[in-house]
PDB file of N, CA and C in Angstrom:
ATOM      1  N   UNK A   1      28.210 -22.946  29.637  1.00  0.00           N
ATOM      2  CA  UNK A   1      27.053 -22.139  29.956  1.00  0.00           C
ATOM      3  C   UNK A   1      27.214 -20.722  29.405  1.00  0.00           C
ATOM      4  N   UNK A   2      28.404 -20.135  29.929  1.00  0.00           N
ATOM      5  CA  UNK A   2      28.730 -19.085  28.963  1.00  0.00           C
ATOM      6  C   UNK A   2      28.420 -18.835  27.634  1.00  0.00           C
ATOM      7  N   UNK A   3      28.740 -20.193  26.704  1.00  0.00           N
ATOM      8  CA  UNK A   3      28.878 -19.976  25.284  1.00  0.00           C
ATOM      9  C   UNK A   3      27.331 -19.683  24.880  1.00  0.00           C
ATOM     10  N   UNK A   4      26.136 -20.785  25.809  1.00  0.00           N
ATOM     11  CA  UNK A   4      24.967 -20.783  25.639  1.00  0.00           C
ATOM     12  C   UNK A   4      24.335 -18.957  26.150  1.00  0.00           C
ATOM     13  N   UNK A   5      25.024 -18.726  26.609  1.00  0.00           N
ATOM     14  CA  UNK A   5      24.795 -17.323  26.847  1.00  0.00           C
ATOM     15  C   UNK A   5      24.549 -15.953  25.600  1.00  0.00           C
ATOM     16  N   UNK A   6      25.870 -16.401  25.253  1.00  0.00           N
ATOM     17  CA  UNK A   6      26.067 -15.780  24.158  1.00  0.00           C
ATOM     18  C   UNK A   6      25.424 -15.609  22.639  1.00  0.00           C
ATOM     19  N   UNK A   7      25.437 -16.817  22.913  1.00  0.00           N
ATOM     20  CA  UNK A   7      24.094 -17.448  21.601  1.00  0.00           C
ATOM     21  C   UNK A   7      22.457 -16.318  21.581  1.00  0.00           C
ATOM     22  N   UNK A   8      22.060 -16.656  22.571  1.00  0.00           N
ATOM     23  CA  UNK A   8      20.852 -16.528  23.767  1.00  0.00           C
ATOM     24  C   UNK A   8      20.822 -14.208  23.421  1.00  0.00           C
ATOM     25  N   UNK A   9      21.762 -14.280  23.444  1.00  0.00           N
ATOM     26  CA  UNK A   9      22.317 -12.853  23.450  1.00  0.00           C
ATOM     27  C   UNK A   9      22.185 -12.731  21.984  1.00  0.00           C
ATOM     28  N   UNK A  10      22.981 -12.981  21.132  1.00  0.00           N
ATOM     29  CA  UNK A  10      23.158 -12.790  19.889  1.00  0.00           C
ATOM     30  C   UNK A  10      22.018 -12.899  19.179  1.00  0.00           C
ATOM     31  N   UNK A  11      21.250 -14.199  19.501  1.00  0.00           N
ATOM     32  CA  UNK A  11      19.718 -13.989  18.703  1.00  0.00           C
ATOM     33  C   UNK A  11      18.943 -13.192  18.836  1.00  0.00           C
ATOM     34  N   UNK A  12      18.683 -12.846  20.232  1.00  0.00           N
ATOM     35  CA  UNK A  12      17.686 -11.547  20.736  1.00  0.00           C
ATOM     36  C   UNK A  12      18.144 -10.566  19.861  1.00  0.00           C
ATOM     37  N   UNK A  13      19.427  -9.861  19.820  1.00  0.00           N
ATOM     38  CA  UNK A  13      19.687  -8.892  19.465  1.00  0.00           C
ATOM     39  C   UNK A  13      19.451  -9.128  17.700  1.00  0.00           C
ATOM     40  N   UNK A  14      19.525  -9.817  17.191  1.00  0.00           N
ATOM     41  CA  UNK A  14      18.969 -10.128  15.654  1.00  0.00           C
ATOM     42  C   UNK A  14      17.606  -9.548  15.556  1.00  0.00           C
ATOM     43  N   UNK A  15      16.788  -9.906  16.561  1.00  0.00           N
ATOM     44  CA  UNK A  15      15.694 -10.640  16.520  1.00  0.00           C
ATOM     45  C   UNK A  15      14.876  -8.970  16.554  1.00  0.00           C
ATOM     46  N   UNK A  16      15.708  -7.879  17.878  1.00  0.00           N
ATOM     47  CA  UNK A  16      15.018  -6.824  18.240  1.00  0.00           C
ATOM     48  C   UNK A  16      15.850  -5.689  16.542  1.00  0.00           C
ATOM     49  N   UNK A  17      16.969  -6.510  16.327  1.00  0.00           N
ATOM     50  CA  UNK A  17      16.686  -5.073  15.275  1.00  0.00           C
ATOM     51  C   UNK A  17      16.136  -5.310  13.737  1.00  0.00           C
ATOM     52  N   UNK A  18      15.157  -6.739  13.996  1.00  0.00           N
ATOM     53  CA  UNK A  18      15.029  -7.215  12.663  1.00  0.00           C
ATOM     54  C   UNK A  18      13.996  -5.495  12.151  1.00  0.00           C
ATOM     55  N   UNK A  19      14.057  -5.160  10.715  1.00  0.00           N
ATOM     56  CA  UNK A  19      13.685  -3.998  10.037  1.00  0.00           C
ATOM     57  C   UNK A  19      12.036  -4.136   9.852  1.00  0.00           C
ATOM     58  N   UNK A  20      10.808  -3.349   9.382  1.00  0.00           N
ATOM     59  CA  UNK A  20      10.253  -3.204   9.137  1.00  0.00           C
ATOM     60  C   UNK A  20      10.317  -3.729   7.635  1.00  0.00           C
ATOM     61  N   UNK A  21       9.794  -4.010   7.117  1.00  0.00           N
ATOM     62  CA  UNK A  21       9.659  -3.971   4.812  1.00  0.00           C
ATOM     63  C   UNK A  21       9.388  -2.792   5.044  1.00  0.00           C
ATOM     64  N   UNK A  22      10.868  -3.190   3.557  1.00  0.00           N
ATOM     65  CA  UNK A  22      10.796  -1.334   3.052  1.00  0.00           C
ATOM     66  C   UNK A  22      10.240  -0.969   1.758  1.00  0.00           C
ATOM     67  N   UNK A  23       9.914  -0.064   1.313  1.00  0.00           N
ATOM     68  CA  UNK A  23       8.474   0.107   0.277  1.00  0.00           C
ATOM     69  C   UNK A  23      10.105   0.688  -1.050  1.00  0.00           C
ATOM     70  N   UNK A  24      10.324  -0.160  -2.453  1.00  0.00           N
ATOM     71  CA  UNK A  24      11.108  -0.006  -3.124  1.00  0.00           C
ATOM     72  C   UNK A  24      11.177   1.587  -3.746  1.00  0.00           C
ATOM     73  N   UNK A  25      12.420   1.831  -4.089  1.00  0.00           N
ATOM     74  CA  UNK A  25      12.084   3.588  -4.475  1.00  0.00           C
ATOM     75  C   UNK A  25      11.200   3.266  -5.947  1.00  0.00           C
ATOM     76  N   UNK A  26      11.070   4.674  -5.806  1.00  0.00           N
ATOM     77  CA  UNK A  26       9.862   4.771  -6.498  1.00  0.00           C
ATOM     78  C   UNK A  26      10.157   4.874  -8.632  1.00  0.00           C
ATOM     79  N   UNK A  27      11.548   5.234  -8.655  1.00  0.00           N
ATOM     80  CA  UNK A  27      11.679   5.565  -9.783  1.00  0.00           C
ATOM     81  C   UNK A  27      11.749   6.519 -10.441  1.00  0.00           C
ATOM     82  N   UNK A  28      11.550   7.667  -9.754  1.00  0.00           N
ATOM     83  CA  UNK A  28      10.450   9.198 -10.010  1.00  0.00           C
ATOM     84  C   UNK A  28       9.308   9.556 -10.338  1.00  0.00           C
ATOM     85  N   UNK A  29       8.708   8.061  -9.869  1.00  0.00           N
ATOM     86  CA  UNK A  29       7.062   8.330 -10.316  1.00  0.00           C
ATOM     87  C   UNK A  29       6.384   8.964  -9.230  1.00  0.00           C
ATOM     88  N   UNK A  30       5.424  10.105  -9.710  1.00  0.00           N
ATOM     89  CA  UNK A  30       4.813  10.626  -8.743  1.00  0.00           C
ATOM     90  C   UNK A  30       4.530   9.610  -7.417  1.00  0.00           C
ATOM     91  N   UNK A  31       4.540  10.387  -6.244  1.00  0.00           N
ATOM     92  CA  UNK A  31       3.757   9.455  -5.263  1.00  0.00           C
ATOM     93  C   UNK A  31       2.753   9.837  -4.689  1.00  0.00           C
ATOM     94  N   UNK A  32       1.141   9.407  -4.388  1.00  0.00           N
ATOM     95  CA  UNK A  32      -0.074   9.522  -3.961  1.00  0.00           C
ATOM     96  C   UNK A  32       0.068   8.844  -2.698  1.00  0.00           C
ATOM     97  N   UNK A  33      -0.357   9.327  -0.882  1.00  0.00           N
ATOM     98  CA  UNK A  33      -0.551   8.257  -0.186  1.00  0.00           C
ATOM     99  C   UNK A  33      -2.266   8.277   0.028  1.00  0.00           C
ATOM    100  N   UNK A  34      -2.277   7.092   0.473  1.00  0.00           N
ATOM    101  CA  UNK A  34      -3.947   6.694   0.487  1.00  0.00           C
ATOM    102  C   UNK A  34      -3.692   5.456   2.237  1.00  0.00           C
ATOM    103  N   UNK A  35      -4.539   6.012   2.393  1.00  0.00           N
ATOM    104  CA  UNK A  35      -5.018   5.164   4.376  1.00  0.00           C
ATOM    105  C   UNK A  35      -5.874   4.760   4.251  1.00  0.00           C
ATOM    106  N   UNK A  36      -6.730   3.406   4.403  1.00  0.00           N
ATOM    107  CA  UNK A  36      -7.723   2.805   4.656  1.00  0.00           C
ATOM    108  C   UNK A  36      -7.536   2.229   6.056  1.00  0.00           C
ATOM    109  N   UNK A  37      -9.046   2.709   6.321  1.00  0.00           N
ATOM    110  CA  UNK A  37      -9.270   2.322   7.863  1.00  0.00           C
ATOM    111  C   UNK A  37     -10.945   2.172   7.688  1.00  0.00           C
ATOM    112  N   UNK A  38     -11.636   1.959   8.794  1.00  0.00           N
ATOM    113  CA  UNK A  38     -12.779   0.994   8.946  1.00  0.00           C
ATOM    114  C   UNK A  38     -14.022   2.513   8.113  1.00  0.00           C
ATOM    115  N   UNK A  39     -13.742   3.361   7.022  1.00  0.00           N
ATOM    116  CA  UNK A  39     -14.666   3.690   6.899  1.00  0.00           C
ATOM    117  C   UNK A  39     -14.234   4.156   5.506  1.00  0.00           C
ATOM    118  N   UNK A  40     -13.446   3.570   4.956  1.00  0.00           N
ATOM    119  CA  UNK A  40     -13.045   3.396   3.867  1.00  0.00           C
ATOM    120  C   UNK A  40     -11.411   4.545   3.587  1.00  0.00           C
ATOM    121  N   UNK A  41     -10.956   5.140   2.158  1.00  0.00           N
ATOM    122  CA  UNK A  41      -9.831   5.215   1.718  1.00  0.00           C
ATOM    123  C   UNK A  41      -9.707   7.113   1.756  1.00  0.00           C
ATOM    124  N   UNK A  42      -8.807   7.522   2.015  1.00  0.00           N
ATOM    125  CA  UNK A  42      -8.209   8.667   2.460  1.00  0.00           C
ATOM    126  C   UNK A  42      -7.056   9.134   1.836  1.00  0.00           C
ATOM    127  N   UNK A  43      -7.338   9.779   1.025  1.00  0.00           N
ATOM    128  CA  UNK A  43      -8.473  10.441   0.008  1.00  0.00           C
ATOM    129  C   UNK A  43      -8.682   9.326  -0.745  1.00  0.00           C
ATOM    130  N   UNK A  44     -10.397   9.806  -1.017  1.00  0.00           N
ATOM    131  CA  UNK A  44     -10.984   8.932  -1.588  1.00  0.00           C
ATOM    132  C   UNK A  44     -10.887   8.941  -3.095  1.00  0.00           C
ATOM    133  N   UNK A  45     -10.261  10.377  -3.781  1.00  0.00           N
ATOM    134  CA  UNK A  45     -10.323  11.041  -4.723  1.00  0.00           C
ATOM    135  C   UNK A  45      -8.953  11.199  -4.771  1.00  0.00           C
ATOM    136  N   UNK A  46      -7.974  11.089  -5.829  1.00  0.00           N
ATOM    137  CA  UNK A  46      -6.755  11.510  -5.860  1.00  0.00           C
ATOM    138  C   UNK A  46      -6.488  12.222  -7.749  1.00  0.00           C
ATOM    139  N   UNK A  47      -5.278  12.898  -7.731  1.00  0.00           N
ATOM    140  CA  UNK A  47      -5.200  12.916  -9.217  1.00  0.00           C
ATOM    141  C   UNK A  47      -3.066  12.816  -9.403  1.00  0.00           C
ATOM    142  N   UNK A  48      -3.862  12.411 -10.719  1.00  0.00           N
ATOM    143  CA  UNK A  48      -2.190  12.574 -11.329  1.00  0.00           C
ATOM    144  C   UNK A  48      -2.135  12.831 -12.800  1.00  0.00           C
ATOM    145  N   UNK A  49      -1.170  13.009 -13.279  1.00  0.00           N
ATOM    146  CA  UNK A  49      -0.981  13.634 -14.729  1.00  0.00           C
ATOM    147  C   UNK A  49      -1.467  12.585 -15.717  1.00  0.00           C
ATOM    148  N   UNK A  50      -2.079  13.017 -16.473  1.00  0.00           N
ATOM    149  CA  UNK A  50      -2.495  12.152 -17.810  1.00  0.00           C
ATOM    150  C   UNK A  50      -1.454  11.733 -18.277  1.00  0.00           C
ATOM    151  N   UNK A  51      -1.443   9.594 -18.519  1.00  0.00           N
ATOM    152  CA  UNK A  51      -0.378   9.186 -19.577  1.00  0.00           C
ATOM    153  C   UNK A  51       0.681   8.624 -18.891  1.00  0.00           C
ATOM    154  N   UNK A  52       1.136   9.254 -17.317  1.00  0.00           N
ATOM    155  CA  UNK A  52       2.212   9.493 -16.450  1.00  0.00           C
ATOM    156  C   UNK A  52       1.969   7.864 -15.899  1.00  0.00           C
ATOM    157  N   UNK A  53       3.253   7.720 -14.953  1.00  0.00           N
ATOM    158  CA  UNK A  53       3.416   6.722 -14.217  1.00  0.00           C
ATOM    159  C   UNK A  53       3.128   7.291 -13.022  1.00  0.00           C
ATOM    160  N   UNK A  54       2.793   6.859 -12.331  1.00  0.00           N
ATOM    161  CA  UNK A  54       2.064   6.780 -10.807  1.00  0.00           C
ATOM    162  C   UNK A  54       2.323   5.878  -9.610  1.00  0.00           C
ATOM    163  N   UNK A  55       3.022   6.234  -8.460  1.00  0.00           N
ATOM    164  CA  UNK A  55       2.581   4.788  -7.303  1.00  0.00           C
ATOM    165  C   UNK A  55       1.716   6.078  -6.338  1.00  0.00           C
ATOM    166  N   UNK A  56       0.664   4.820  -6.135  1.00  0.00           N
ATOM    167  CA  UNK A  56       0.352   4.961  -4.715  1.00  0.00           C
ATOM    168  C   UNK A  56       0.747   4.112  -3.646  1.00  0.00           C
ATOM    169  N   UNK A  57       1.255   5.115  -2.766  1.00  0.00           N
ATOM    170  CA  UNK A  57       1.129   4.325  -1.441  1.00  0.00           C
ATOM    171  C   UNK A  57       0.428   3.963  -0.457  1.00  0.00           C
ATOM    172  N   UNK A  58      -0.315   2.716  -0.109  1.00  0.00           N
ATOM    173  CA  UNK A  58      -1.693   2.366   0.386  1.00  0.00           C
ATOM    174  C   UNK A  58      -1.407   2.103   1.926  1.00  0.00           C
ATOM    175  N   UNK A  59      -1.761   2.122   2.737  1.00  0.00           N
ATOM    176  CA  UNK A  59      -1.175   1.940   4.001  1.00  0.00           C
ATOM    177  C   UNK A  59      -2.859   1.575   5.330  1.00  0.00           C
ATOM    178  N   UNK A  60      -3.078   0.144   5.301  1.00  0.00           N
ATOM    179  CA  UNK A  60      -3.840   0.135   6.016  1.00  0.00           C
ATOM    180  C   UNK A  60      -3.794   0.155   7.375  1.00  0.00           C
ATOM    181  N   UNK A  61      -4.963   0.983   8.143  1.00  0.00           N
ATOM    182  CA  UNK A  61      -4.386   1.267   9.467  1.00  0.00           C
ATOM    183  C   UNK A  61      -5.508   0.918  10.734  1.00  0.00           C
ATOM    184  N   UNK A  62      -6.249  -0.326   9.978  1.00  0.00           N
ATOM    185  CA  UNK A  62      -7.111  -1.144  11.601  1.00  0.00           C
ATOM    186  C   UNK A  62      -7.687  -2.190  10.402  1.00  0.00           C
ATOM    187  N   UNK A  63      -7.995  -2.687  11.740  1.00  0.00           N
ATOM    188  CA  UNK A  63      -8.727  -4.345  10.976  1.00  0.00           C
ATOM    189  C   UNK A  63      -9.987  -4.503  10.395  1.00  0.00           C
ATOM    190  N   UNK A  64     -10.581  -3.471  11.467  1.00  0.00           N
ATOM    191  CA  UNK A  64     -12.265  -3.452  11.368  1.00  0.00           C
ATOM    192  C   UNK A  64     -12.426  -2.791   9.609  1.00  0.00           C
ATOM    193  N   UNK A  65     -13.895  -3.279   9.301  1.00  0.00           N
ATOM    194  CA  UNK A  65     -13.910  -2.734   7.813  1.00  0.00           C
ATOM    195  C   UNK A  65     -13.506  -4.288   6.583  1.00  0.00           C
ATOM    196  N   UNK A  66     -13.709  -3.955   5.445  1.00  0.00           N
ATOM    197  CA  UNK A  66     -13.472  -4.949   4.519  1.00  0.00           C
ATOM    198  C   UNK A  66     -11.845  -3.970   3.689  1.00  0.00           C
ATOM    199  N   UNK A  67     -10.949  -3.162   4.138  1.00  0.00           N
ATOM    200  CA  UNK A  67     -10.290  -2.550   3.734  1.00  0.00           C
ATOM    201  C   UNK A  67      -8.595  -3.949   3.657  1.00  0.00           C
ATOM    202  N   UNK A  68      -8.893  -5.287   3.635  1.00  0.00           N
ATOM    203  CA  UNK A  68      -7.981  -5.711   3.481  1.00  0.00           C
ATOM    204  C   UNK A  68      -6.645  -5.937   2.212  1.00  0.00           C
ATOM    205  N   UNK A  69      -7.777  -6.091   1.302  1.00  0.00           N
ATOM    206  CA  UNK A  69      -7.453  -5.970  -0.345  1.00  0.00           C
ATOM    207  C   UNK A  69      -7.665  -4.631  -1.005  1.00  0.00           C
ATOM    208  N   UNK A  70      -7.062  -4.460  -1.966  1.00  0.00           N
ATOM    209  CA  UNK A  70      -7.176  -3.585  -2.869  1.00  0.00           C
ATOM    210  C   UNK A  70      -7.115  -3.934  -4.219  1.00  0.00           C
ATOM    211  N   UNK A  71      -8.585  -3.789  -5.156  1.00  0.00           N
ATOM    212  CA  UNK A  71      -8.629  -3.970  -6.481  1.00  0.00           C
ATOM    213  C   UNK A  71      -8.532  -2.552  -6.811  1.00  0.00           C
ATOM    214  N   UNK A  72      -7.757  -2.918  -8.629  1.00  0.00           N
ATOM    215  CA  UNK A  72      -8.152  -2.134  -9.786  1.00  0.00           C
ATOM    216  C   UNK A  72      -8.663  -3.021 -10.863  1.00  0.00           C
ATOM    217  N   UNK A  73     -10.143  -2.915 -10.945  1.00  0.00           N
ATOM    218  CA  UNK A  73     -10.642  -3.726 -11.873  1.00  0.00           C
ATOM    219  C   UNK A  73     -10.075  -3.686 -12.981  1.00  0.00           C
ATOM    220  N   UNK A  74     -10.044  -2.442 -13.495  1.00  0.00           N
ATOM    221  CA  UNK A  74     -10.025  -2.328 -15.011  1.00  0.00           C
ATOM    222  C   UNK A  74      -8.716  -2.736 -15.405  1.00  0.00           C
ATOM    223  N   UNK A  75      -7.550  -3.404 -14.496  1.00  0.00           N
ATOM    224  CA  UNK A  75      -6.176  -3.684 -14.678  1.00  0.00           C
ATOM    225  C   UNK A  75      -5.892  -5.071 -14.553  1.00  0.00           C
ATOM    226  N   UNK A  76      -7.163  -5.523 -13.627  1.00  0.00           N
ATOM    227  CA  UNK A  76      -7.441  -6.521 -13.358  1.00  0.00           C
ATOM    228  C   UNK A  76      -6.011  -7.116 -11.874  1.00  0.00           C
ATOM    229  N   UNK A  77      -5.798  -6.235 -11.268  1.00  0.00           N
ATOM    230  CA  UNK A  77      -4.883  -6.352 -10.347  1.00  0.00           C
ATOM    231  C   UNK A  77      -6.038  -6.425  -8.803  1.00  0.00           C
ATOM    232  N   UNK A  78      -4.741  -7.120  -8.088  1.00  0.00           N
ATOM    233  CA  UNK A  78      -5.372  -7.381  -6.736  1.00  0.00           C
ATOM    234  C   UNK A  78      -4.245  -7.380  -5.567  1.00  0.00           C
ATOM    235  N   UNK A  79      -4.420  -6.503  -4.868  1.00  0.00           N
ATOM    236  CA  UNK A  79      -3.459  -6.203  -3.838  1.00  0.00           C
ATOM    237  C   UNK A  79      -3.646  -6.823  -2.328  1.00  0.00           C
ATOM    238  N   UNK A  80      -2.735  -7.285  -1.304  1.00  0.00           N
ATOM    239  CA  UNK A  80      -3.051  -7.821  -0.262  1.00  0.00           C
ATOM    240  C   UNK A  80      -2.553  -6.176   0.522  1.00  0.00           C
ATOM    241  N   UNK A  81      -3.169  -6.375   1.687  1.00  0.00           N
ATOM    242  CA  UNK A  81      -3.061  -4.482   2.178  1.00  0.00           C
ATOM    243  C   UNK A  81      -2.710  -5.067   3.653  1.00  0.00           C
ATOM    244  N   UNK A  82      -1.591  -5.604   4.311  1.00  0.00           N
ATOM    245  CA  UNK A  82      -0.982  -5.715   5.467  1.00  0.00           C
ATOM    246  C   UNK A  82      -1.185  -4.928   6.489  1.00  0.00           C
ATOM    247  N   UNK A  83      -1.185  -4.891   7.701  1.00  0.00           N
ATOM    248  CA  UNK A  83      -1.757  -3.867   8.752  1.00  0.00           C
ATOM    249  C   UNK A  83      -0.778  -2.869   8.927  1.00  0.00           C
ATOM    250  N   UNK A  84      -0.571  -1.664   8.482  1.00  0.00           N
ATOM    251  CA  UNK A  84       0.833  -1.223   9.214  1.00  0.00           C
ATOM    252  C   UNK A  84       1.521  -1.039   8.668  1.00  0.00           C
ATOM    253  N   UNK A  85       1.689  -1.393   6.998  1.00  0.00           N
ATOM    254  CA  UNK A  85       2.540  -1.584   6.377  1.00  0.00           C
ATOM    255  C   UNK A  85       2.064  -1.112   4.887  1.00  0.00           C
ATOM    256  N   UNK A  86       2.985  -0.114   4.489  1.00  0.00           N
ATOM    257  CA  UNK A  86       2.727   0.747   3.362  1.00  0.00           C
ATOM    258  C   UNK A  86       2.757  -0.305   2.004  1.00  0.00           C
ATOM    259  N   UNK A  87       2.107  -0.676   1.161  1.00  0.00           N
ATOM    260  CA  UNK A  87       1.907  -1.112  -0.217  1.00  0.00           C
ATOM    261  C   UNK A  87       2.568  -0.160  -1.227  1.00  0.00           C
ATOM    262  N   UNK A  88       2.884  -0.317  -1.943  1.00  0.00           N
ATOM    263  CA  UNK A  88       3.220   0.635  -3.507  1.00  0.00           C
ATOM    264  C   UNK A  88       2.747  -0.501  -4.281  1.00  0.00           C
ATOM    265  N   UNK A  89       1.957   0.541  -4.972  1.00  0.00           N
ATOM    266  CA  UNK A  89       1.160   0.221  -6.374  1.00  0.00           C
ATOM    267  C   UNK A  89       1.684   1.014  -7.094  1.00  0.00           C
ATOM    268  N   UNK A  90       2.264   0.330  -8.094  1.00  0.00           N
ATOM    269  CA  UNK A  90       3.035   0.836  -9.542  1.00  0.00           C
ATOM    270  C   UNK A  90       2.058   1.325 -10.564  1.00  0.00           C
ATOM    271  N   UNK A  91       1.314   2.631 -11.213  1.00  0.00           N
ATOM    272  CA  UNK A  91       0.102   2.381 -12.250  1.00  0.00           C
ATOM    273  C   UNK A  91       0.614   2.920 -13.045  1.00  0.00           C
ATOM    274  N   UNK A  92       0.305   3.284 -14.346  1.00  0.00           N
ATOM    275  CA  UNK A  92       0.442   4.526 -15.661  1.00  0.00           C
ATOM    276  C   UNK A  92      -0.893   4.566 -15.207  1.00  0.00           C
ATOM    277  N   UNK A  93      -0.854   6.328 -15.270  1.00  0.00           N
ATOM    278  CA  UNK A  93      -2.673   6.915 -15.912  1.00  0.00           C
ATOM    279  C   UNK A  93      -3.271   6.689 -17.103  1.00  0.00           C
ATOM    280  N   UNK A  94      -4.129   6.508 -17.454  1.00  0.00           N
ATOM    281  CA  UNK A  94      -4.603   6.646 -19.065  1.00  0.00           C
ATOM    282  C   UNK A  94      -4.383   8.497 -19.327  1.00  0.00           C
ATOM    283  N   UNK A  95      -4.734   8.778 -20.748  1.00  0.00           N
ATOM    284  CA  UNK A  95      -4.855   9.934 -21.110  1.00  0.00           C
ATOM    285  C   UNK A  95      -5.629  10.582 -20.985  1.00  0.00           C
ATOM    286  N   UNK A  96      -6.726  10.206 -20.036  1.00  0.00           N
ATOM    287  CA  UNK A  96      -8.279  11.027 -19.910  1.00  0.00           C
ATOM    288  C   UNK A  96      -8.736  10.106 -19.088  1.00  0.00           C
ATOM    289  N   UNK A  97      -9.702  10.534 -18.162  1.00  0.00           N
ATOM    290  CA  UNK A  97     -10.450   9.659 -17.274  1.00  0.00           C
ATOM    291  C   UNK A  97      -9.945   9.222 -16.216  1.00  0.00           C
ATOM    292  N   UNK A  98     -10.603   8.359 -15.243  1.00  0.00           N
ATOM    293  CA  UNK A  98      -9.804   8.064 -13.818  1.00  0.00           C
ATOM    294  C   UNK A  98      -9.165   6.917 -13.867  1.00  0.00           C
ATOM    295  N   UNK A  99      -8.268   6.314 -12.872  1.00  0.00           N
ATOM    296  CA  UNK A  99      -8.618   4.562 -12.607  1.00  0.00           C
ATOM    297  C   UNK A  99      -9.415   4.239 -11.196  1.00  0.00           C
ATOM    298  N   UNK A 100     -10.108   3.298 -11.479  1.00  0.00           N
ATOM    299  CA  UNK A 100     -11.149   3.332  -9.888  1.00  0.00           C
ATOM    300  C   UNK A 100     -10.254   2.015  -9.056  1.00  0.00           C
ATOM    301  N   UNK A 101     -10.102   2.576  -8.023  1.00  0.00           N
ATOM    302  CA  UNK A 101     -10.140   1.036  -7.238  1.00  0.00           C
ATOM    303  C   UNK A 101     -10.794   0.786  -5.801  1.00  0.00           C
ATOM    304  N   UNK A 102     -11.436  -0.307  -5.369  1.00  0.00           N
ATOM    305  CA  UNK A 102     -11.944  -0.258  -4.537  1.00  0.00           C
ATOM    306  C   UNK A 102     -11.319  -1.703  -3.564  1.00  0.00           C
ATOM    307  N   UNK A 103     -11.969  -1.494  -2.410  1.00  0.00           N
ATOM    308  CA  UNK A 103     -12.019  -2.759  -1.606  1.00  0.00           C
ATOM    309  C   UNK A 103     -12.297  -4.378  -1.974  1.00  0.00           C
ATOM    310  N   UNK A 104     -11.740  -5.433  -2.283  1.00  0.00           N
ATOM    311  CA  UNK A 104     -12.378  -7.093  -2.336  1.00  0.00           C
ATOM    312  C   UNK A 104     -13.297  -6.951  -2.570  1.00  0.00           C
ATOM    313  N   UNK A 105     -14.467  -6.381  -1.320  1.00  0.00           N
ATOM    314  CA  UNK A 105     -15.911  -6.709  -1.603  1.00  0.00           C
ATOM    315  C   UNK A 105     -16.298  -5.486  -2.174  1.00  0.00           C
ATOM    316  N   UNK A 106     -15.530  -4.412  -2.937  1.00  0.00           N
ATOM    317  CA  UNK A 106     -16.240  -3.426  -3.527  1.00  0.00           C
ATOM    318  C   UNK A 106     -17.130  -2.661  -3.163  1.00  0.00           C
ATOM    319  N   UNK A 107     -16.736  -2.351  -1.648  1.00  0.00           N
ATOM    320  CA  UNK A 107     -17.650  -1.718  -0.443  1.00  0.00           C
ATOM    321  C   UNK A 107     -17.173   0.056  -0.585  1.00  0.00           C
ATOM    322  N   UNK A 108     -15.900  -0.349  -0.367  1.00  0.00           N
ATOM    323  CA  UNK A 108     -15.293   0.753  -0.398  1.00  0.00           C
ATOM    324  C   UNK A 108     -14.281   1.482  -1.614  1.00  0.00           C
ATOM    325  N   UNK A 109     -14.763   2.555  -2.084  1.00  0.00           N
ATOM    326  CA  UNK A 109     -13.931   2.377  -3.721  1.00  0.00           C
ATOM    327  C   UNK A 109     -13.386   4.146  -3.418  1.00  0.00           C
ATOM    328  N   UNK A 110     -12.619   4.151  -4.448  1.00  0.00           N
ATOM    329  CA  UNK A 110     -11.398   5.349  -4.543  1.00  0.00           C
ATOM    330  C   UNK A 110     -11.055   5.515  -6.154  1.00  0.00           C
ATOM    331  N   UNK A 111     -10.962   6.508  -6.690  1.00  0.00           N
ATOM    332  CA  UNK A 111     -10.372   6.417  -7.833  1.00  0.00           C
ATOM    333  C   UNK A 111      -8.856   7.998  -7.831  1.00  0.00           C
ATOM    334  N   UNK A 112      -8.258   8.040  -8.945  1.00  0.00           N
ATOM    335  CA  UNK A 112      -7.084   8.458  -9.674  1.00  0.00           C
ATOM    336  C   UNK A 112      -7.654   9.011 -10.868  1.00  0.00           C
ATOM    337  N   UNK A 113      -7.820  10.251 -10.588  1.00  0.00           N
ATOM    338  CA  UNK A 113      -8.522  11.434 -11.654  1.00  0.00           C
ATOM    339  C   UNK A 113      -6.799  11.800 -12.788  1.00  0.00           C
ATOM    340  N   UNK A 114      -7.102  11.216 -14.005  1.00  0.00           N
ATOM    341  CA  UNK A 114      -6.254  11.708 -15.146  1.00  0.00           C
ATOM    342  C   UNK A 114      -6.302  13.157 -15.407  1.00  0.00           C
ATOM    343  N   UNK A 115      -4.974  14.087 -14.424  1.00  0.00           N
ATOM    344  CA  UNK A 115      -5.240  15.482 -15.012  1.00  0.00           C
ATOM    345  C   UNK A 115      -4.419  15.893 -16.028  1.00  0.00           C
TER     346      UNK A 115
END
């Protein structure tokens, strides 16, 4: 009974310090954070250096809203956006102009101003 004890013990304690996912370093690419919650992305407007590498970090923070996914059309990428849990999106800027991305249903959109 003891040994079953121990067991019983040992898993819990696995179990309570299992970690959060951790968001990979970044590389030295600039970092942008962005929050979506039920009324869309925060800031909606961001910038970064023309040409440069870029992550944003996306971090959705309620259910309500279509803020589950995250497209960049023009990259043709599609992100799943977990509750709670920070995303990194890896981009290069172009040399001029933004990149847009918005929500799945393209409800809610955000772009990355090339400065």
């Amino acid at each position: 009974m003891r040994r079953l004890g121990l067991v019983v013990l040992a898993v819990a304690s696995a179990v309570a310090c299992k970690k959060a996912p951790s968001v990979p370093p970044s590389d030295g690419r600039a970092e942008v954070d962005v929050k979506v919650d039920a009324t869309g992305y925060h800031p909606d407007k961001l910038h970064a250096k023309a040409g440069k590498p870029v992550r944003m970090l996306v971090t959705r923070t309620t259910d309500d809203g279509c803020g589950q996914q995250l497209v960049v059309p023009s990259l043709h990428l599609k992100y799943e956006l977990p509750l709670n849990q920070p995303v990194a999106i890896d981009l290069t800027m172009p040399e001029k102009g933004e990149l847009a991305f918005a929500c799945g249903m393209d409800m809610y959109k955000g772009s990355i101003v090339a400065d």
